[in-house]
Protein backbone atom coordinates (compact mmCIF):
# COMPACT_ATOMS: atom_id res chain seq x y z
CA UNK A 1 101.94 70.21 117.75
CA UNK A 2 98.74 67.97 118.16
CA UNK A 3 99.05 64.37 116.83
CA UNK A 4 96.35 64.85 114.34
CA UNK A 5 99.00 67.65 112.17
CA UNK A 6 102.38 65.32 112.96
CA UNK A 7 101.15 61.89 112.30
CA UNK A 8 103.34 59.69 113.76
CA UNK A 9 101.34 57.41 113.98
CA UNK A 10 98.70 55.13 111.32
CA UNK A 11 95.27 55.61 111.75
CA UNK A 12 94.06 52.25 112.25
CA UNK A 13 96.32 49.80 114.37
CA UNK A 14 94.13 46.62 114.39
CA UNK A 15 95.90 44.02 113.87
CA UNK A 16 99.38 45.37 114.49
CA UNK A 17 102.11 44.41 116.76
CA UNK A 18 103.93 47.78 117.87
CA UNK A 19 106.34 48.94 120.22
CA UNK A 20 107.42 51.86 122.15
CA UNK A 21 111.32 52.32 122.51
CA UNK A 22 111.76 54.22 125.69
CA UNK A 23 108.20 54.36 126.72
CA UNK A 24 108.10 56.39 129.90
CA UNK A 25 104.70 56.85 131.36
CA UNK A 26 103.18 55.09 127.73
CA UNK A 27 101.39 57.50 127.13
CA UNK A 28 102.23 57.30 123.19
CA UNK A 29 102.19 53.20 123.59
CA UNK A 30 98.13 53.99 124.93
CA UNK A 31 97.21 55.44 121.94
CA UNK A 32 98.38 52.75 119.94
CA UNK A 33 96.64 50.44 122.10
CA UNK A 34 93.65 52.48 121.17
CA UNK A 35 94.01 52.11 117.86
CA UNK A 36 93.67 48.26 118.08
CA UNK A 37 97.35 47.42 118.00
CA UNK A 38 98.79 44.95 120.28
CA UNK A 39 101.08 47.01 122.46
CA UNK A 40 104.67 46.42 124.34
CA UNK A 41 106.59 49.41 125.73
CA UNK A 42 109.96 49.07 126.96
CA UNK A 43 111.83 51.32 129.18
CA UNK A 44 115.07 51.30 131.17
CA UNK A 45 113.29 52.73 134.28
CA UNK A 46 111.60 51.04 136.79
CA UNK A 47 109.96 53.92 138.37
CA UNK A 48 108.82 54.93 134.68
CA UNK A 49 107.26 51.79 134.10
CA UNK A 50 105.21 52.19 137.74
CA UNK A 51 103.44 54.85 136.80
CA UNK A 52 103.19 53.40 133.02
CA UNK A 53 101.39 50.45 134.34
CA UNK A 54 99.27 52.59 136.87
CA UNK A 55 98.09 54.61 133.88
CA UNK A 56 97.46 51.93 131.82
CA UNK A 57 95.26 50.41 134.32
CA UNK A 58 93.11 53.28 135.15
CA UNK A 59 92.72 54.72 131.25
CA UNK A 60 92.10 50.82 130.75
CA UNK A 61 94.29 50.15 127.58
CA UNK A 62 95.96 47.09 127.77
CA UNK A 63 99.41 47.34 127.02
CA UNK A 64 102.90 45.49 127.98
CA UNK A 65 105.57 46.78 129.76
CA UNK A 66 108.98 45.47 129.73
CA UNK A 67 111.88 46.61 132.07
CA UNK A 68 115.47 47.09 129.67
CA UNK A 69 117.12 49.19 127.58
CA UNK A 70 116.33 49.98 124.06
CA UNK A 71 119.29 48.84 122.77
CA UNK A 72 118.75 45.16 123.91
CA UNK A 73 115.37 44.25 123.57
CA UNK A 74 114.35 40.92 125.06
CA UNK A 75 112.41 40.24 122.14
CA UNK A 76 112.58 37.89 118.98
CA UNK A 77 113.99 38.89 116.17
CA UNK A 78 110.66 40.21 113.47
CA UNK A 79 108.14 40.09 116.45
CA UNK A 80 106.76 44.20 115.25
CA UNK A 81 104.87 45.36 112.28
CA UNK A 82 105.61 49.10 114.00
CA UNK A 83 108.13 50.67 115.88
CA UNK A 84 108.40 54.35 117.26
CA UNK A 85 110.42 56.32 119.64
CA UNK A 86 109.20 59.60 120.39
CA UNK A 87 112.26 60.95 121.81
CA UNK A 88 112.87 57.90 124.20
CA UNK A 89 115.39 55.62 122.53
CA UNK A 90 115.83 58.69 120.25
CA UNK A 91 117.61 61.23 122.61
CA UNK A 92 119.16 58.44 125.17
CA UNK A 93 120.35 56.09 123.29
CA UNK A 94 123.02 55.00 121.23
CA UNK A 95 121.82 55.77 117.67
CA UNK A 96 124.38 52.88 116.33
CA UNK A 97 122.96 50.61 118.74
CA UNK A 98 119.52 50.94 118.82
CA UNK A 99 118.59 51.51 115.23
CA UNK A 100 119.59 48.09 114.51
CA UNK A 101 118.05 47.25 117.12
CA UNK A 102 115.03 48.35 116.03
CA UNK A 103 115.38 46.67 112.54
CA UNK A 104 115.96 43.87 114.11
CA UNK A 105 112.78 43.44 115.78
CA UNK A 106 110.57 44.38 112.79
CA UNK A 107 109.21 42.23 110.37
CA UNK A 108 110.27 43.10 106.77
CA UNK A 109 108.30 46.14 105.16
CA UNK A 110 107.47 47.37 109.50
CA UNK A 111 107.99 50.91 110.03
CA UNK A 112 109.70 52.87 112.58
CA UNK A 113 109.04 55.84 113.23
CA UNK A 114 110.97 58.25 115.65
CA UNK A 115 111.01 62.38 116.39
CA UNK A 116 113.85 63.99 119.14
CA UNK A 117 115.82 67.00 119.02
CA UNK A 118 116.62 68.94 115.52
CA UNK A 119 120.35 68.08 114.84
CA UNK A 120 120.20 72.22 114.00
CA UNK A 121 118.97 72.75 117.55
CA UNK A 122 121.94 71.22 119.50
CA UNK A 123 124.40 72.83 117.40
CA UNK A 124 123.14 75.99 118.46
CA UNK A 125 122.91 75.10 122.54
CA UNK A 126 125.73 76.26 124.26
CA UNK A 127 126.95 73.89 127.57
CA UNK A 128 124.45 75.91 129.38
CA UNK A 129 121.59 77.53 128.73
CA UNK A 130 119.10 77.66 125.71
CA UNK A 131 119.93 77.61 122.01
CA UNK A 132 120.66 80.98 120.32
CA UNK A 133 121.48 81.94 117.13
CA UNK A 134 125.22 81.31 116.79
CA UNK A 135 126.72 77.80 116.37
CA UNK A 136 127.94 76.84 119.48
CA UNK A 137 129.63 73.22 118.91
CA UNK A 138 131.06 71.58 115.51
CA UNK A 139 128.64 69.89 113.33
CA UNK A 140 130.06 67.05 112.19
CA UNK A 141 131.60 65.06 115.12
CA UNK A 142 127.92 64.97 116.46
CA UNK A 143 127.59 61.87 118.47
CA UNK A 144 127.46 61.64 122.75
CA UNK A 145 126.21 65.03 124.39
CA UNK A 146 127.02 65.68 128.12
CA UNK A 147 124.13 68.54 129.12
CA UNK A 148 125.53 67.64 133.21
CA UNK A 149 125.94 70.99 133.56
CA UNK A 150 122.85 72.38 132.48
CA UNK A 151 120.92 69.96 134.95
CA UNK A 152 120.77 67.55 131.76
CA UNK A 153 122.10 64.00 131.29
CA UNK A 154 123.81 62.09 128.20
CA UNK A 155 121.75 62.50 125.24
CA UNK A 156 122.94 61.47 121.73
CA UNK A 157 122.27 63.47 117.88
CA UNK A 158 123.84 62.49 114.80
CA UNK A 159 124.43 65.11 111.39
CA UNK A 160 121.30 64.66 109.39
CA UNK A 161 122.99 63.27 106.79
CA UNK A 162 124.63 61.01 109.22
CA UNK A 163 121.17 60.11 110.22
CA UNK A 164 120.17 59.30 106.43
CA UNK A 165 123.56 57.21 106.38
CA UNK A 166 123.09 55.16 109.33
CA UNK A 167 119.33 54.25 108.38
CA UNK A 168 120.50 53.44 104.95
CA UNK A 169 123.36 51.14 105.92
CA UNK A 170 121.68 49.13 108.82
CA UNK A 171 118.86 48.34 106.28
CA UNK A 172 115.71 51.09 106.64
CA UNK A 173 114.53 52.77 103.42
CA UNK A 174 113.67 56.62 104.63
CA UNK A 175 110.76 57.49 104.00
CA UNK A 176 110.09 60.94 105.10
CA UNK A 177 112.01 63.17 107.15
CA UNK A 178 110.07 66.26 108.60
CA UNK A 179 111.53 69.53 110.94
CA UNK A 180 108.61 70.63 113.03
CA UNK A 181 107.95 74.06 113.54
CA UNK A 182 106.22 75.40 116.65
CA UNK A 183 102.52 76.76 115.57
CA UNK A 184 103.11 80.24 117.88
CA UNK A 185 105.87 81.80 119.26
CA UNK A 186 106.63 83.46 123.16
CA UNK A 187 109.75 83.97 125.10
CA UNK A 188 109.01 81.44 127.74
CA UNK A 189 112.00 78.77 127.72
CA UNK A 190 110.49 75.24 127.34
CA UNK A 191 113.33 72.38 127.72
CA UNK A 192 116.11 74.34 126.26
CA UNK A 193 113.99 76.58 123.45
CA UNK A 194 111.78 79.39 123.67
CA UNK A 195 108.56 79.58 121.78
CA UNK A 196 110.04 82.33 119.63
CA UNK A 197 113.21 80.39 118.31
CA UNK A 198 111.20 77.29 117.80
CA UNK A 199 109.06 79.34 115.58
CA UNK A 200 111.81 80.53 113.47
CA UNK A 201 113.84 77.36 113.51
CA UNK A 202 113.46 73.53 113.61
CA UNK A 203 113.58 72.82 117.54
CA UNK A 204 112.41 68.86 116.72
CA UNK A 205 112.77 66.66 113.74
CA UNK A 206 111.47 63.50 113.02
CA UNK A 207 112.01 60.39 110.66
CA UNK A 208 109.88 57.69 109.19
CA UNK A 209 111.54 54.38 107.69
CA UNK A 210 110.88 51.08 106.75
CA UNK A 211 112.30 47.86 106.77
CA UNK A 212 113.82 46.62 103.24
């Protein structure tokens, strides 16, 4: 799904102070740099952040990188007008950890934004192999995820309405919750969906919220 139909993202970012919580290559912190916003992705890895700044550098967007873990930013407290995670923070980390986190560093009334994995689509995932259409694990104990055996690593989810609790209590208004669904379908297995199962059910979901 092409940014222009999601909109993750505002229009215009002059002005803005944003950040990227689990940046990777920054690709998504680039186009906020783009947009006029002043820019600082963080990620965990090293080797990430390499090819992040490498990037950066030859696209020529001007953003700053910053080597930890999205659950303890070396940043001061309300330094962002805008904070996003497009999977990043969102699948790795701790959702109890770095959502307040996340409030913490925005100013009040900042938005943060963040899409991952549908809560419907690891529920249907078995330990190995792509989702299907039976429910392979309980709902709502939904927390730490070990996909080790599938080639995978730790990954975290939360029920939706845990989700909707969580942003509630640490402080975030929701604004808009949204389940994407993929614009053509195919058998080809991409991650741990194929085209044809992502067409019929939510394979992503994402959440907008701001500040109180």
């Amino acid at each position: 799904m092409p940014e222009t139909d999601l909109r993750l993202l505002p229009g215009d970012m002059n002005g803005m102070d944003a950040i990227e919580l689990g940046c990777g290559t920054g690709y998504v912190s680039g186009w906020m740099a783009r947009r006029g916003a002043r820019v600082v992705g963080v990620d965990i890895s090293a080797e990430q952040l390499r090819t992040a700044r490498r990037l950066a550098e030859q696209h020529r967007v001007e953003v700053t990188f910053v080597e930890a873990s999205a659950e303890e930013v070396p940043c001061p407290d309300e330094s962002f007008d805008f904070a996003i995670s497009e999977y990043g923070a969102a699948t790795w980390c701790d959702p109890h950890v770095w959502i307040p986190e996340a409030h913490r560093l925005l100013r009040p009334s900042g938005e943060l934004v963040f899409m991952s994995n549908s809560t419907l689509s690891v529920v249907c995932s078995p330990d190995v192999g792509p989702a299907g259409e039976r429910l392979e694990r309980d709902y709502f104990p939904l927390h730490r995820l070990d996909w080790r055996q599938d080639g995978g690593g730790i990954e975290f989810n939360l029920p939706v309405s845990g989700w909707f609790r969580l942003l509630r209590d640490t402080g975030f208004e929701v604004v808009d919750f949204f389940e994407v669904q993929a614009p053509s379908g195919g058998d080809e297995v991409n991650f741990f969906v194929t085209g044809d199962w992502a067409r019929r059910f939510p394979s992503e979901q994402g959440w907008r919220a701001r500040k109180r």
